[in-house]
C-alpha atoms as a PDB file:
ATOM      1  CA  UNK A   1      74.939 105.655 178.922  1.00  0.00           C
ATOM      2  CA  UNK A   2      76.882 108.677 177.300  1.00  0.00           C
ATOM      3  CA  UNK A   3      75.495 111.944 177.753  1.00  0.00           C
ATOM      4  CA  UNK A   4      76.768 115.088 175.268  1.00  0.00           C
ATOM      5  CA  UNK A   5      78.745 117.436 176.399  1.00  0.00           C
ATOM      6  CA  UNK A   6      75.847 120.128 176.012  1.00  0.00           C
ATOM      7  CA  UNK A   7      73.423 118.305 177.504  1.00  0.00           C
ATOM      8  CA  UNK A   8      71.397 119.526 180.839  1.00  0.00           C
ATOM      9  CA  UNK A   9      69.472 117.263 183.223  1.00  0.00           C
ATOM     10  CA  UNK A  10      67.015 119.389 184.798  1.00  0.00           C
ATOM     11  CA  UNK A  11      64.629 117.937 187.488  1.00  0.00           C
ATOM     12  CA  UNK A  12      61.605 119.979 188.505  1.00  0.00           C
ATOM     13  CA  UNK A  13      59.748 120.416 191.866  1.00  0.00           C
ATOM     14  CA  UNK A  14      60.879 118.054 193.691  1.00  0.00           C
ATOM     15  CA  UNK A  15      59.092 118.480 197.419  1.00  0.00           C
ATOM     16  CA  UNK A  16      58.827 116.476 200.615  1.00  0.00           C
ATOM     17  CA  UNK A  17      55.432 117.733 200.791  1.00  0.00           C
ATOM     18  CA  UNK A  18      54.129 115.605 197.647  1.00  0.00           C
ATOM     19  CA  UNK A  19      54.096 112.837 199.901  1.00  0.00           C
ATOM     20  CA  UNK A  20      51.672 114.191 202.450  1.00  0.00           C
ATOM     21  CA  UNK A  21      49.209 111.541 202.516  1.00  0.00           C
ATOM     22  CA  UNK A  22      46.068 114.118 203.432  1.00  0.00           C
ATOM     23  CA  UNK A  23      46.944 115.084 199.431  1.00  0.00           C
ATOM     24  CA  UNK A  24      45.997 111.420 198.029  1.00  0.00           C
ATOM     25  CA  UNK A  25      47.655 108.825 196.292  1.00  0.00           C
ATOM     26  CA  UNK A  26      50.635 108.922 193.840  1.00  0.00           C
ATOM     27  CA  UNK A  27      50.575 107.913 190.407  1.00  0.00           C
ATOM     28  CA  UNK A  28      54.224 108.310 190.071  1.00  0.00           C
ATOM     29  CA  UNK A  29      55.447 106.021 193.156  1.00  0.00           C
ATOM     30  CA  UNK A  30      58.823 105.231 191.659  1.00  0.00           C
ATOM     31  CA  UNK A  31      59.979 109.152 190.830  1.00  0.00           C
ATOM     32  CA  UNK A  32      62.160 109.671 193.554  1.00  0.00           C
ATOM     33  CA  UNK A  33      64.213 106.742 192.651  1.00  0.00           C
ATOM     34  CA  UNK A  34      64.147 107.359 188.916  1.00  0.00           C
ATOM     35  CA  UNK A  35      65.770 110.909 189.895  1.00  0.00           C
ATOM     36  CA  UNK A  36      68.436 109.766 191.809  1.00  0.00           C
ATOM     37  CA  UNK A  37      69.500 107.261 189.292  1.00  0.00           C
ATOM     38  CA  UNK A  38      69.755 109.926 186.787  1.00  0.00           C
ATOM     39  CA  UNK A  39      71.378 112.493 189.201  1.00  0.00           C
ATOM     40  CA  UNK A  40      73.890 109.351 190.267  1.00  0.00           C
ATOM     41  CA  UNK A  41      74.908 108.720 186.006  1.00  0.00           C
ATOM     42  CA  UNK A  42      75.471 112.860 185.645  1.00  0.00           C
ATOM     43  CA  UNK A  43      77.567 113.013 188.416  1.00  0.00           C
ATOM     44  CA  UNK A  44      79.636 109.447 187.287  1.00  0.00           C
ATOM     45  CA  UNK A  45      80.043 111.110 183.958  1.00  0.00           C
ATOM     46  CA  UNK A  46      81.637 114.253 185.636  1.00  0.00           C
ATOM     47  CA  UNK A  47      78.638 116.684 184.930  1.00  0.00           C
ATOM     48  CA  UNK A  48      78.170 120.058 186.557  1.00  0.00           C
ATOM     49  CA  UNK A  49      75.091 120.384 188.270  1.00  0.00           C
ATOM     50  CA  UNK A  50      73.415 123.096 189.806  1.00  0.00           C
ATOM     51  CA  UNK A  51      70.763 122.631 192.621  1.00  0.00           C
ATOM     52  CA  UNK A  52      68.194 125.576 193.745  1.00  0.00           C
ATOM     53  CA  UNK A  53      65.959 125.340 197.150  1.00  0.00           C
ATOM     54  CA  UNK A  54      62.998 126.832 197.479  1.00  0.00           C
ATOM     55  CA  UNK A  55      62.721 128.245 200.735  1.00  0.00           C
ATOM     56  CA  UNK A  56      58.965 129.185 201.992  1.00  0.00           C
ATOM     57  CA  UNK A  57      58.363 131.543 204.706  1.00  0.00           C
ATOM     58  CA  UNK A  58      55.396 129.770 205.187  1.00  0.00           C
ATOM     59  CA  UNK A  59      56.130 126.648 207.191  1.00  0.00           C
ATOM     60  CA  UNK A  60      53.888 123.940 206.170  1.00  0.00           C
ATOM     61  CA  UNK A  61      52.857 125.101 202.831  1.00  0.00           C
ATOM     62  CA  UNK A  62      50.859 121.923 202.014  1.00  0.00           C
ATOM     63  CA  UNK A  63      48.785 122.527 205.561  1.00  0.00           C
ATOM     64  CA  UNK A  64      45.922 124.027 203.592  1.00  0.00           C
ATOM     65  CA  UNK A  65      45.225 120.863 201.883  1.00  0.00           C
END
């Protein structure tokens, strides 16, 4: 696949914590592997990419669900 040179692959939210069972079932069970397959062609094709963690003071954000 050939991506432009001014493209941007930009991948959203992605938490641990959205597989917390006590939070229900997935509709989206394949996402994680979709991601990586994108992230793994970006980086083939020589791609910068830029990744930002979100650090929480709290430490298990999810436990109020």
């Amino acid at each position: 696949m050939a991506i432009a040179d001014n493209s941007a692959l930009i991948i959203i939210d992605v938490q641990k914590g959205l597989a917390e069972p006590s939070l229900g079932l997935r509709k989206h069970l394949n996402a994680e592997t979709n991601m990586a397959a994108l992230l793994a062609t970006w980086r083939e094709q020589k791609h910068p990419n830029i990744h930002i963690l979100h650090c929480s003071q709290d430490r298990y954000p999810l436990e109020q669900f």
